[in-house]
Protein backbone atom coordinates (compact mmCIF):
# COMPACT_ATOMS: atom_id res chain seq x y z
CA UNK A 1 -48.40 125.80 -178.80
CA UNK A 2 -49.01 123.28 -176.28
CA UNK A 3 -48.45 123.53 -172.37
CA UNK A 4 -46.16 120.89 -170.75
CA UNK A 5 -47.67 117.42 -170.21
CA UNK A 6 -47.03 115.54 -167.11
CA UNK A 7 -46.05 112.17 -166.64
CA UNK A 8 -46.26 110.60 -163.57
CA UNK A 9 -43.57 107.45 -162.36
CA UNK A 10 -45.43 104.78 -160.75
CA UNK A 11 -44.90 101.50 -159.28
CA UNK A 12 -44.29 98.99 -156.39
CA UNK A 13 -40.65 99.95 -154.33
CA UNK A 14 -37.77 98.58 -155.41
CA UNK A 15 -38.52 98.38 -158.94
CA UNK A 16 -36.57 101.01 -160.29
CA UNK A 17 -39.00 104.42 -160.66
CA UNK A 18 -36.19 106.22 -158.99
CA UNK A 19 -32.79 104.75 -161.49
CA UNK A 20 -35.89 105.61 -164.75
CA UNK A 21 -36.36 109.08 -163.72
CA UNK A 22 -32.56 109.78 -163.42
CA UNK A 23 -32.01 108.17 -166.87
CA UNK A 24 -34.89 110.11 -168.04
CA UNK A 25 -33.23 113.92 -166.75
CA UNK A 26 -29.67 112.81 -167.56
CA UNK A 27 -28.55 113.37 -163.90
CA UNK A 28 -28.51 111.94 -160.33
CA UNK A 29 -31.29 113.97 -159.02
CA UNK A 30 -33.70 111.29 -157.03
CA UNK A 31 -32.17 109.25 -154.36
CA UNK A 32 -31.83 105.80 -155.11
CA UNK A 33 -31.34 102.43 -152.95
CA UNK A 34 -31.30 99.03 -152.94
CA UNK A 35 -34.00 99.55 -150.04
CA UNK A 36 -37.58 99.89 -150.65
CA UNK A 37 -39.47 103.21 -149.86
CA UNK A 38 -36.76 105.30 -150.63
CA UNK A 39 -38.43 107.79 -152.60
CA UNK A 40 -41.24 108.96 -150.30
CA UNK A 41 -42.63 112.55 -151.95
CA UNK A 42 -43.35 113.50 -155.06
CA UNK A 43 -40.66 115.12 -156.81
CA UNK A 44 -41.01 117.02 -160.41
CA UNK A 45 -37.88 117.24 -162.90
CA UNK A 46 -38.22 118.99 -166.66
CA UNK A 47 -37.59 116.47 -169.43
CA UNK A 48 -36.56 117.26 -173.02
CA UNK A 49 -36.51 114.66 -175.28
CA UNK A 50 -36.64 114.44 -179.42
CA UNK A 51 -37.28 118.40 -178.90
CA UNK A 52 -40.17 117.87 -177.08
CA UNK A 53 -40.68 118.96 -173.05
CA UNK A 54 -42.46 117.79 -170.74
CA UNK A 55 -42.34 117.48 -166.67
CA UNK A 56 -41.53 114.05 -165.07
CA UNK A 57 -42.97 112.89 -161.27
CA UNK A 58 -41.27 110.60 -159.47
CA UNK A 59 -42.97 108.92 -156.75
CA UNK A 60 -42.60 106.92 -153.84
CA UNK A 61 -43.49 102.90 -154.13
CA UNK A 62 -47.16 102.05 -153.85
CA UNK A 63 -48.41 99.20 -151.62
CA UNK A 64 -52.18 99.47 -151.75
CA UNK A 65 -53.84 98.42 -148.31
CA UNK A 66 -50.51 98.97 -146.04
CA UNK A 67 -51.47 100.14 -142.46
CA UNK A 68 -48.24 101.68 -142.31
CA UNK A 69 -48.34 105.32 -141.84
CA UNK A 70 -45.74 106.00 -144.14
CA UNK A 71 -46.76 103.84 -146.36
CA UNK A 72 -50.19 104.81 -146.38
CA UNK A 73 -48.94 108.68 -147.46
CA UNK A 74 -46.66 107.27 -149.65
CA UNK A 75 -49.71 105.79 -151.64
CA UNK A 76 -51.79 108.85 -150.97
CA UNK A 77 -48.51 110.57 -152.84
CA UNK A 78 -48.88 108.56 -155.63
CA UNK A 79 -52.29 109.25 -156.48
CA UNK A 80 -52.30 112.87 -156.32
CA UNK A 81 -49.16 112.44 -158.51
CA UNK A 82 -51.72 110.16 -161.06
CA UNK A 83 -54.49 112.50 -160.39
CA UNK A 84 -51.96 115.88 -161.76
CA UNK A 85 -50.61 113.91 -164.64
CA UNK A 86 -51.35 113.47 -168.44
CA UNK A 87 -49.81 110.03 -168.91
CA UNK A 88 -48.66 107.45 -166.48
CA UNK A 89 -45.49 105.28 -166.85
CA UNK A 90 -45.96 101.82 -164.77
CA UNK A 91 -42.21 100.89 -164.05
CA UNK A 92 -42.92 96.91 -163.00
CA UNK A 93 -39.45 94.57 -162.33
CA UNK A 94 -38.59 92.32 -165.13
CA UNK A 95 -36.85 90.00 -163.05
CA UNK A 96 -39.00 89.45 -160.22
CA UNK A 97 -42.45 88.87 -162.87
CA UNK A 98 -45.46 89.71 -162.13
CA UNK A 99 -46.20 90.49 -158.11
CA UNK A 100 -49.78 90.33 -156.77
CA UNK A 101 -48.75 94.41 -155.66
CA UNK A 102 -48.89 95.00 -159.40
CA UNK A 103 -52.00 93.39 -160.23
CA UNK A 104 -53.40 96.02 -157.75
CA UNK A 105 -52.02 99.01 -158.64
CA UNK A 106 -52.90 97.95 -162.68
CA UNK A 107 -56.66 97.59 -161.21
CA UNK A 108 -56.51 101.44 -160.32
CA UNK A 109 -54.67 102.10 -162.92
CA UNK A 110 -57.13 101.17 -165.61
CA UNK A 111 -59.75 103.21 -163.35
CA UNK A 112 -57.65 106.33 -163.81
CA UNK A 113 -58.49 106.51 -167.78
CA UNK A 114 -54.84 108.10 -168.31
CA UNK A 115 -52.92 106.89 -171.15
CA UNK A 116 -50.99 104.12 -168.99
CA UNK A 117 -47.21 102.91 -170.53
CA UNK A 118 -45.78 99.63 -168.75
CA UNK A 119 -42.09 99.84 -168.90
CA UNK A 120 -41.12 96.09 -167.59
CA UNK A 121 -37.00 97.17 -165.79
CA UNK A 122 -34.16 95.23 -165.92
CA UNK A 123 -34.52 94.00 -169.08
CA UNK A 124 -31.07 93.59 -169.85
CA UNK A 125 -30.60 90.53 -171.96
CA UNK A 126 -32.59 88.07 -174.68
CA UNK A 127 -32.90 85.87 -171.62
CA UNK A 128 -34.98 88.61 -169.74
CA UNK A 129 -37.05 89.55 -172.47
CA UNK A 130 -38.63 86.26 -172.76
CA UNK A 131 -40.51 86.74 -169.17
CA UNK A 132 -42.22 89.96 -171.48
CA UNK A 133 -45.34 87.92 -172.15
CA UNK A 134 -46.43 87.38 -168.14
CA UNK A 135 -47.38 90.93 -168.25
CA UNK A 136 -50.13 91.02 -170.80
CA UNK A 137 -52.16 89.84 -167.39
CA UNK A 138 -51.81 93.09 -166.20
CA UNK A 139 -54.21 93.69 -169.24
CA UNK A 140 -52.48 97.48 -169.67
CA UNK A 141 -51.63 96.86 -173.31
CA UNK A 142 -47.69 95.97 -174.70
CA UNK A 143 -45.07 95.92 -172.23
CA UNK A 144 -42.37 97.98 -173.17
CA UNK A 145 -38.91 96.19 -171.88
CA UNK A 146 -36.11 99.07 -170.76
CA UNK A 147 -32.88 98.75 -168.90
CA UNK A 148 -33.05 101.94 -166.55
CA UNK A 149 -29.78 101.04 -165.34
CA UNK A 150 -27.93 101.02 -168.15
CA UNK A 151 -30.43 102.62 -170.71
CA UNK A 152 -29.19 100.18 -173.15
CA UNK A 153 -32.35 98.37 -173.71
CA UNK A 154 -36.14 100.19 -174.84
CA UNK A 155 -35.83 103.88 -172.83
CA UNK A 156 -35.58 105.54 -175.92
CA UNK A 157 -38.51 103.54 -177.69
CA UNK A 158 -40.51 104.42 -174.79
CA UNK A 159 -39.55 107.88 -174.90
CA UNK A 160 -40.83 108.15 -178.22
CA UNK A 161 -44.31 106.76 -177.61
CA UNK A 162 -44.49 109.28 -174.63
CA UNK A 163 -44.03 112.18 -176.76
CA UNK A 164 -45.46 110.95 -179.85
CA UNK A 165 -48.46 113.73 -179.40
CA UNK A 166 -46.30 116.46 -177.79
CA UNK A 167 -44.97 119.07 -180.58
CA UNK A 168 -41.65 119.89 -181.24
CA UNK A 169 -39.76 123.44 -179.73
CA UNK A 170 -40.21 125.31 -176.47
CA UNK A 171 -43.43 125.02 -174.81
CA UNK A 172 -45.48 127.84 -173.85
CA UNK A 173 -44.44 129.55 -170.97
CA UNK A 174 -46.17 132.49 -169.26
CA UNK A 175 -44.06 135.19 -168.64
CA UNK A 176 -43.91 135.99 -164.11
CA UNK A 177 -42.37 137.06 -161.65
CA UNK A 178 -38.77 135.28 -160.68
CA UNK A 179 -39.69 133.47 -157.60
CA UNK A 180 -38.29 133.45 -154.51
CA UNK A 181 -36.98 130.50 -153.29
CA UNK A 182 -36.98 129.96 -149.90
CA UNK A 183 -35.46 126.39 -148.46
CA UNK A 184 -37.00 124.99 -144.94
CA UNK A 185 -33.94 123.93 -143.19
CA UNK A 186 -33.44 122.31 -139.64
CA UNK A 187 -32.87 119.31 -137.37
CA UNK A 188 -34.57 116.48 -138.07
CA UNK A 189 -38.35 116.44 -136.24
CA UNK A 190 -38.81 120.10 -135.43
CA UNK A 191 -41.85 120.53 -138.19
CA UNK A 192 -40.18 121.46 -141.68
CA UNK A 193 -42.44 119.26 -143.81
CA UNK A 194 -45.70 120.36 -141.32
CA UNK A 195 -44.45 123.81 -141.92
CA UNK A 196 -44.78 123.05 -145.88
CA UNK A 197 -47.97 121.64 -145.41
CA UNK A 198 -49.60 124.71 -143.64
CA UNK A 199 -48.09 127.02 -146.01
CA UNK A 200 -49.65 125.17 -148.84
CA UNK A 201 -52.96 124.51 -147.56
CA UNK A 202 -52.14 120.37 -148.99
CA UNK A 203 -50.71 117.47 -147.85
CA UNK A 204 -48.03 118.10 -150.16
CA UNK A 205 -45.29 116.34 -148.16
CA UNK A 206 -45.41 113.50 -145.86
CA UNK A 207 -45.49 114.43 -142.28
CA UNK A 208 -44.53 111.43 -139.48
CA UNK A 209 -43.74 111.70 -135.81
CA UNK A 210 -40.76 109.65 -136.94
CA UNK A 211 -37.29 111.22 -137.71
CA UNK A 212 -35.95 111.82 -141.20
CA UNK A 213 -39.09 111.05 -142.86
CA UNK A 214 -38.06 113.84 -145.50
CA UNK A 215 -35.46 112.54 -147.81
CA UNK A 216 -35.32 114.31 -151.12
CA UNK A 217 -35.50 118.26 -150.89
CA UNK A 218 -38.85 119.02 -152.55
CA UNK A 219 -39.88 122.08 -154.53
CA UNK A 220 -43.36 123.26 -154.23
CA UNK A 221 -44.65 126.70 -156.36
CA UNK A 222 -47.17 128.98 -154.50
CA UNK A 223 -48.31 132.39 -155.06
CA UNK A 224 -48.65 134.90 -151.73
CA UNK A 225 -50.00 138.20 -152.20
CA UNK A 226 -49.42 138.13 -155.56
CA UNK A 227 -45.93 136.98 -155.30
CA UNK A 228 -44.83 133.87 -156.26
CA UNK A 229 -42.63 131.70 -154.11
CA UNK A 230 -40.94 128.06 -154.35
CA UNK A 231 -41.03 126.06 -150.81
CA UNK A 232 -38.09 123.86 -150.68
CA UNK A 233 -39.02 121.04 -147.80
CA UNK A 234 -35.42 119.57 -147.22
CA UNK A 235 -33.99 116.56 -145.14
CA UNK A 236 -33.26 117.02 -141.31
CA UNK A 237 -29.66 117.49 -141.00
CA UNK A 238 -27.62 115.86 -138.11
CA UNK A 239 -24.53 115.79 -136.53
CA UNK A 240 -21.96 114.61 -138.83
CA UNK A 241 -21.06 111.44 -136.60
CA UNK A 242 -25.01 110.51 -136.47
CA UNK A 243 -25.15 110.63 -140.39
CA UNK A 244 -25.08 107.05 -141.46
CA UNK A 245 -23.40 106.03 -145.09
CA UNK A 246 -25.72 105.80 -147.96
CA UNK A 247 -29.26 107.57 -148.54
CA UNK A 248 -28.78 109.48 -145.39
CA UNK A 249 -25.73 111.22 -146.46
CA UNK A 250 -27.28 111.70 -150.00
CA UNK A 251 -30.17 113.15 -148.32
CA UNK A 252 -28.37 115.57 -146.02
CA UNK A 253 -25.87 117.00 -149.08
CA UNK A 254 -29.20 117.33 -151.15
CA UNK A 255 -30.38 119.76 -147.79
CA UNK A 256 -26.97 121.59 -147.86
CA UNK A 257 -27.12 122.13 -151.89
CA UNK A 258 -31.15 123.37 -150.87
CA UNK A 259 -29.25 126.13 -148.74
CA UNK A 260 -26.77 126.92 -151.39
CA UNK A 261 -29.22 127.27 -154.26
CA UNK A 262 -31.92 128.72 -152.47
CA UNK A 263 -32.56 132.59 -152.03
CA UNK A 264 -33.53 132.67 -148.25
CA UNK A 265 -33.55 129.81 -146.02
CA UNK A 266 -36.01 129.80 -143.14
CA UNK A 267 -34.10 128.17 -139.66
CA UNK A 268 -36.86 125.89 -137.80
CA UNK A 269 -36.01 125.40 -134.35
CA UNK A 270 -37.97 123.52 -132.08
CA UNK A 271 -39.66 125.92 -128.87
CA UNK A 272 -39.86 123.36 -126.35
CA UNK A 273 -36.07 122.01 -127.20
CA UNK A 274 -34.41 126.01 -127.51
CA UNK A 275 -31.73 126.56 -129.53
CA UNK A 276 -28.95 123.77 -130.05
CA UNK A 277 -25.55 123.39 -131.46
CA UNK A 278 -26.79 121.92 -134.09
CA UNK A 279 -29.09 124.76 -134.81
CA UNK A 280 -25.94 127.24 -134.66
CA UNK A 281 -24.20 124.94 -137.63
CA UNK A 282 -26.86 125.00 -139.60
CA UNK A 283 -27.27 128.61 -138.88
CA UNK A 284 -23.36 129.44 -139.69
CA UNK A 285 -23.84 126.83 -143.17
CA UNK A 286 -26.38 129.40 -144.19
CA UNK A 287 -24.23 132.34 -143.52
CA UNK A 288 -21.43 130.96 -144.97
CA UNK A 289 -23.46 130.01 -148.56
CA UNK A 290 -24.18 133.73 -148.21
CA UNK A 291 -27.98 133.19 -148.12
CA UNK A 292 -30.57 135.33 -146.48
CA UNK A 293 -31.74 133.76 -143.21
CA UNK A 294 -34.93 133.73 -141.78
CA UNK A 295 -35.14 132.54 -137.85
CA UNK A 296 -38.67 130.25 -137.08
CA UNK A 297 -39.24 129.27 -133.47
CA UNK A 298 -42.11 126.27 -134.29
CA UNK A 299 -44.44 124.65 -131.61
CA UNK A 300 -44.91 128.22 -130.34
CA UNK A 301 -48.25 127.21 -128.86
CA UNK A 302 -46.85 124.78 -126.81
CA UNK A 303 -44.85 127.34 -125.04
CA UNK A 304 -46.66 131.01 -124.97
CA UNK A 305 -49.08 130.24 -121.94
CA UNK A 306 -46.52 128.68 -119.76
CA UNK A 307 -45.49 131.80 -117.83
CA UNK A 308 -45.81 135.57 -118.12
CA UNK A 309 -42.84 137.17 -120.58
CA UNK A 310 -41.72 133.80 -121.84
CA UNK A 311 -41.00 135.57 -125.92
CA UNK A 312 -38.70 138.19 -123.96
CA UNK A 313 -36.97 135.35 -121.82
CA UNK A 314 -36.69 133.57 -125.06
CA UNK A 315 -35.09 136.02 -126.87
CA UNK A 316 -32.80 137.06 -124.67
CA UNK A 317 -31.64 133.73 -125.22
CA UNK A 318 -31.44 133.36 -128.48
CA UNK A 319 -29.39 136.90 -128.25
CA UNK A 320 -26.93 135.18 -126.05
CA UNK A 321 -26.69 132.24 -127.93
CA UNK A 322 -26.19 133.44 -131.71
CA UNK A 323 -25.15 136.96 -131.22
CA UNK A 324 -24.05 136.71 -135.05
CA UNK A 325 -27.24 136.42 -135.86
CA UNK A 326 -28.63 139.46 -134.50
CA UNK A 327 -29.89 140.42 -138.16
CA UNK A 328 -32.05 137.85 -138.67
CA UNK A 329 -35.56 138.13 -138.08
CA UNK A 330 -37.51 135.59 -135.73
CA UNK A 331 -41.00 134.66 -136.40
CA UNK A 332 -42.88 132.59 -133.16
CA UNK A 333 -45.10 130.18 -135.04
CA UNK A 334 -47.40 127.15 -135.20
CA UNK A 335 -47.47 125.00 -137.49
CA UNK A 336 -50.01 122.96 -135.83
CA UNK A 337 -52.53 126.00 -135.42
CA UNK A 338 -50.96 128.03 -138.53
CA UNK A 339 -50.80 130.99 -135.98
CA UNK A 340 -48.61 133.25 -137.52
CA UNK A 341 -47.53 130.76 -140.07
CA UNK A 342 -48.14 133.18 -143.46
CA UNK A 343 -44.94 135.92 -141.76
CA UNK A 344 -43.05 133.19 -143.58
CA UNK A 345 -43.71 134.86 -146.62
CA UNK A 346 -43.58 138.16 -144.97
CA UNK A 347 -40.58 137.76 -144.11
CA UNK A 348 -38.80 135.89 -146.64
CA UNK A 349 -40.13 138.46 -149.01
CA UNK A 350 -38.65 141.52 -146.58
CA UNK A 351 -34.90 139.52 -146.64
CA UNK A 352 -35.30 138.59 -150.08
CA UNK A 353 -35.44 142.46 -151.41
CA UNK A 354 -32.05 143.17 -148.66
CA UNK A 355 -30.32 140.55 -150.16
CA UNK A 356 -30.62 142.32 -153.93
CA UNK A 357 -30.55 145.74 -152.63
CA UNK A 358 -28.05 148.16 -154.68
CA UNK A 359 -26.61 150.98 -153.03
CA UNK A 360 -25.37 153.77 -154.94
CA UNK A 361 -21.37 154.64 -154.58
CA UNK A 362 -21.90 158.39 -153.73
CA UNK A 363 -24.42 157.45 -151.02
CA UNK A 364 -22.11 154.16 -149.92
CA UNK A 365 -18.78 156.65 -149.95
CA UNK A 366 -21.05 159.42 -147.46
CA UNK A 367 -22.25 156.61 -145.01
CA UNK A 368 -18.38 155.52 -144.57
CA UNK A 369 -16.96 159.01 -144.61
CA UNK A 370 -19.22 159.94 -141.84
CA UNK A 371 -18.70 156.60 -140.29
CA UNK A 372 -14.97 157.20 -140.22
CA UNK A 373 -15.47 160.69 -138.74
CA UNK A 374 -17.46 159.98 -136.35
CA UNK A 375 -15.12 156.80 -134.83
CA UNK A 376 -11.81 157.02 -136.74
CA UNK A 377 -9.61 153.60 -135.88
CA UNK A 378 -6.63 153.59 -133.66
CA UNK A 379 -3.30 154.28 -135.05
CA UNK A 380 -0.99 151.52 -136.35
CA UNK A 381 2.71 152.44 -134.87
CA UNK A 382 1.79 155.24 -135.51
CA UNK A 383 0.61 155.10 -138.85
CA UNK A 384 -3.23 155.79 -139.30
CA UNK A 385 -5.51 153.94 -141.80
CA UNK A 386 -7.39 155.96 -143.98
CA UNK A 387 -10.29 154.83 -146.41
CA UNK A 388 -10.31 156.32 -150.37
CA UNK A 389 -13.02 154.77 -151.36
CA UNK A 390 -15.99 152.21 -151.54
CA UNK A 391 -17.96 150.95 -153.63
CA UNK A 392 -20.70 147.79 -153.85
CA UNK A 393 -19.02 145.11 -155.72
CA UNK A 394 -22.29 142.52 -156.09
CA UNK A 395 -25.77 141.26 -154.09
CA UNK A 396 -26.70 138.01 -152.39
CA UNK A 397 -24.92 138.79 -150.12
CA UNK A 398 -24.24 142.41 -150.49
CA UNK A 399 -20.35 142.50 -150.90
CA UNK A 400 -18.43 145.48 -150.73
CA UNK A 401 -14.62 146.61 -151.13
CA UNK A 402 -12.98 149.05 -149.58
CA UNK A 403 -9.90 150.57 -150.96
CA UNK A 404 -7.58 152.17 -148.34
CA UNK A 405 -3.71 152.89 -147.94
CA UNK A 406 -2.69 149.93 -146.13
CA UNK A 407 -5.27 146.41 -145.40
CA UNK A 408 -3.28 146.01 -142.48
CA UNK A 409 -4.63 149.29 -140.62
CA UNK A 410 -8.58 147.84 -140.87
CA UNK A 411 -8.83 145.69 -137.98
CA UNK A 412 -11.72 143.04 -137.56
CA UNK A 413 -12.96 144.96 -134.77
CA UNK A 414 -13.16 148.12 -137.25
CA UNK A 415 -14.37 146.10 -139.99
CA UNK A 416 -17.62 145.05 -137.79
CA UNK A 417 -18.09 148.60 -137.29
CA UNK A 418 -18.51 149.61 -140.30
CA UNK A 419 -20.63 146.40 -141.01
CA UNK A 420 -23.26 147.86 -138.36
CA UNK A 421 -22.82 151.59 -139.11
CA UNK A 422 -24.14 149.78 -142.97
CA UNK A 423 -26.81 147.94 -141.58
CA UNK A 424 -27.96 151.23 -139.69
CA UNK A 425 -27.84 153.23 -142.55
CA UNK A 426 -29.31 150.80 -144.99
CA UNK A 427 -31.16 147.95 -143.13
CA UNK A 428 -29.84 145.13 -144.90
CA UNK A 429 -32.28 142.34 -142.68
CA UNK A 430 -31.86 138.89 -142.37
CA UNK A 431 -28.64 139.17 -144.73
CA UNK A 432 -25.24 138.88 -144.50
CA UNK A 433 -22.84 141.24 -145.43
CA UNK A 434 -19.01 140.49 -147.33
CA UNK A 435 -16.54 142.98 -146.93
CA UNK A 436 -13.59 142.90 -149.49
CA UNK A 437 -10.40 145.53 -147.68
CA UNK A 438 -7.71 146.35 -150.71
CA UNK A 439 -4.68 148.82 -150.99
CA UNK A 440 -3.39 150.84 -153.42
CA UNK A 441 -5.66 152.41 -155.83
């Protein structure tokens, strides 16, 4: 049985890669705009189509010989993207005819000796289907007319061509490890995609001194130590009132999904900024998904040789600014010089295993027992709480109930001391912990 093909999405901005892809998974998962340049990384979705599978990249709009940085990665992007696949789509605008931009990217096209499709968009009517025959210049073979909008018009004929080769059923898949998926969350411009980079050893998102360059959330597989791990780069997410309408706000609720879908989520704060409010809602959007939390102070090197104990003055203030987050471990890193960039993994890997740790009920029920005898709570008018019984109810997060004669008798106060006599007892890093209080039996 065959392995997965790749096809690679390429093209000029603005021509519709983005609206072809989405038609082509059967959901809105790539950002798309009226404005150019939207999509900037490459992005991988799994396609099944006619019983066939195969993996879809989307990638951002090619201008060959921009001097704009972006731009410039953007096209570097691109032809990694035609470098990894099997087959290239060429997604050219029906409407606009042929552009001098596509004559260019045809020319390296033709170089790449991949299979090459041209799928002319926004082909919607007779009318449009007559500008069809410009394109033969582009000397890449039939164009293929499609309405990505609507998919009313050609996707499914060129569907069919794409998987003509591929055979039917599953594909083969090699039987590993589940990942762990660990999502790179934080203010815009304090490193994430840098972070990425380092970790990966590739360019494998684009990296600009200029905020919000990271749009989509992009998943990257790696293997650490034998362990195998999937890097979620997400978008910098701002203050609510800073967030304009539009591919912003689709970018930031793509970052916030990253956090609820992802088994860890590593905090990047910025070393020679501290710790923000920001940081602290992003922080409390992690604990509230539940996730395990991982605390990265980047630009490290920036700071260290400044003055004598500067990691102890800095902690002490991170202490007094997120007590709630005294569980969390914090890594000092670069990603610059990579120093100490790999306790990522480390680290991850150390919450990951808390957050799907089991406890047994007989051990659970003697940790509370002698937590209770130790520090019993303060009577309730005179009425005293006592605990029957616990037991652990689920993992990420570990969740607990305890059963005891009245809910009202377990104060908050009480509550967080049992939370801490747990973590003592059981460790229980870098996660939170849900506690369920019920009465009766």
């Amino acid at each position: 049985m065959k392995k997965k093909q790749i096809v690679a999405v390429v093209g000029r901005p603005n021509v519709g890669k983005s609206t072809f892809v989405n038609r082509l998974v059967g959901k809105r998962q790539a950002i798309v705009d009226d404005a150019p340049g939207i999509t900037r990384d490459r992005l991988y979705f799994d396609v099944e189509w006619q019983d066939r599978h195969f993996t879809v990249i989307d990638t951002g709009g090619i201008i060959p010989e921009d001097d704009d940085e972006v731009m410039k990665s953007i096209y570097s992007q691109a032809s990694v993207a035609c470098e990894e696949a099997d087959k290239i789509v060429f997604v050219v605008d029906g409407l606009d005819g042929v552009n001098p931009i596509d004559g260019d990217i045809a020319n390296i096209l033709r170089r790449s000796g991949k299979p090459v499709f041209l799928a002319v968009n926004k082909i919607d009517t007779q009318k449009n289907a007559a500008m069809l025959g410009d394109f033969y210049e582009l000397s890449l073979g039939e164009p293929h007319p499609i309405s990505a909008l609507h998919g009313s018009c050609g996707v499914g004929d060129l569907l069919d061509l794409i998987v003509e080769d591929m055979e039917a059923g599953e594909v083969e898949e090699e039987i590993v490890e589940k990942p762990v998926r660990i999502a790179i969350v934080g203010r815009p411009n304090v490193g994430k995609s840098s972070i990425v980079n380092a970790l990966l050893g590739e360019k494998r998102v684009i990296v600009s001194n200029v905020s919000g360059t990271t749009r989509d959330s992009i998943d990257s597989d790696i293997v650490f130590e034998e362990k195998p791990y999937i890097l979620v780069d997400t978008a910098g997410i701002r203050k609510k009132s800073k967030v304009d309408w539009g591919v912003e706000k689709f970018a930031v609720d793509r970052a916030i999904k990253a956090v609820r879908d992802c088994d860890v989520a590593v905090l990047v704060i910025d070393a020679s900024e501290g710790i923000t409010d920001q940081d602290k809602k992003i922080a409390s959007t992690v604990v509230e998904a539940g996730r395990g939390l991982v605390i990265a102070v980047n630009k490290w090197d920036l700071i260290e040789d400044k003055k004598p104990n500067t990691l102890v003055e800095f902690e002490k203030e991170l202490v007094k600014e997120i007590p709630f987050l005294d569980y969390a471990p914090k890594i000092y890193i670069s990603a610059l010089t990579h120093q100490r960039i790999q306790q990522i993994f480390v680290k991850s890997q150390e919450v990951y295993e808390n957050c799907i740790k089991k406890i047994s009920t007989g051990l659970l029920n003697k940790v509370i027992n002698e937590a209770y005898a130790l520090n019993p709570p303060q009577s309730v008018k005179g009425k005293t709480l006592k605990i029957k019984y616990t037991t652990q109810i689920s993992t990420q997060p570990p969740y607990f109930a305890i059963f005891v004669n009245n809910p009202d008798f377990l104060k908050d106060n009480y509550k967080r001391y049992i939370e801490n006599k747990l973590r003592e007892a059981f460790g229980f890093v870098g996660t939170p912990i849900r506690i369920s209080v019920r009465g009766g039996k």
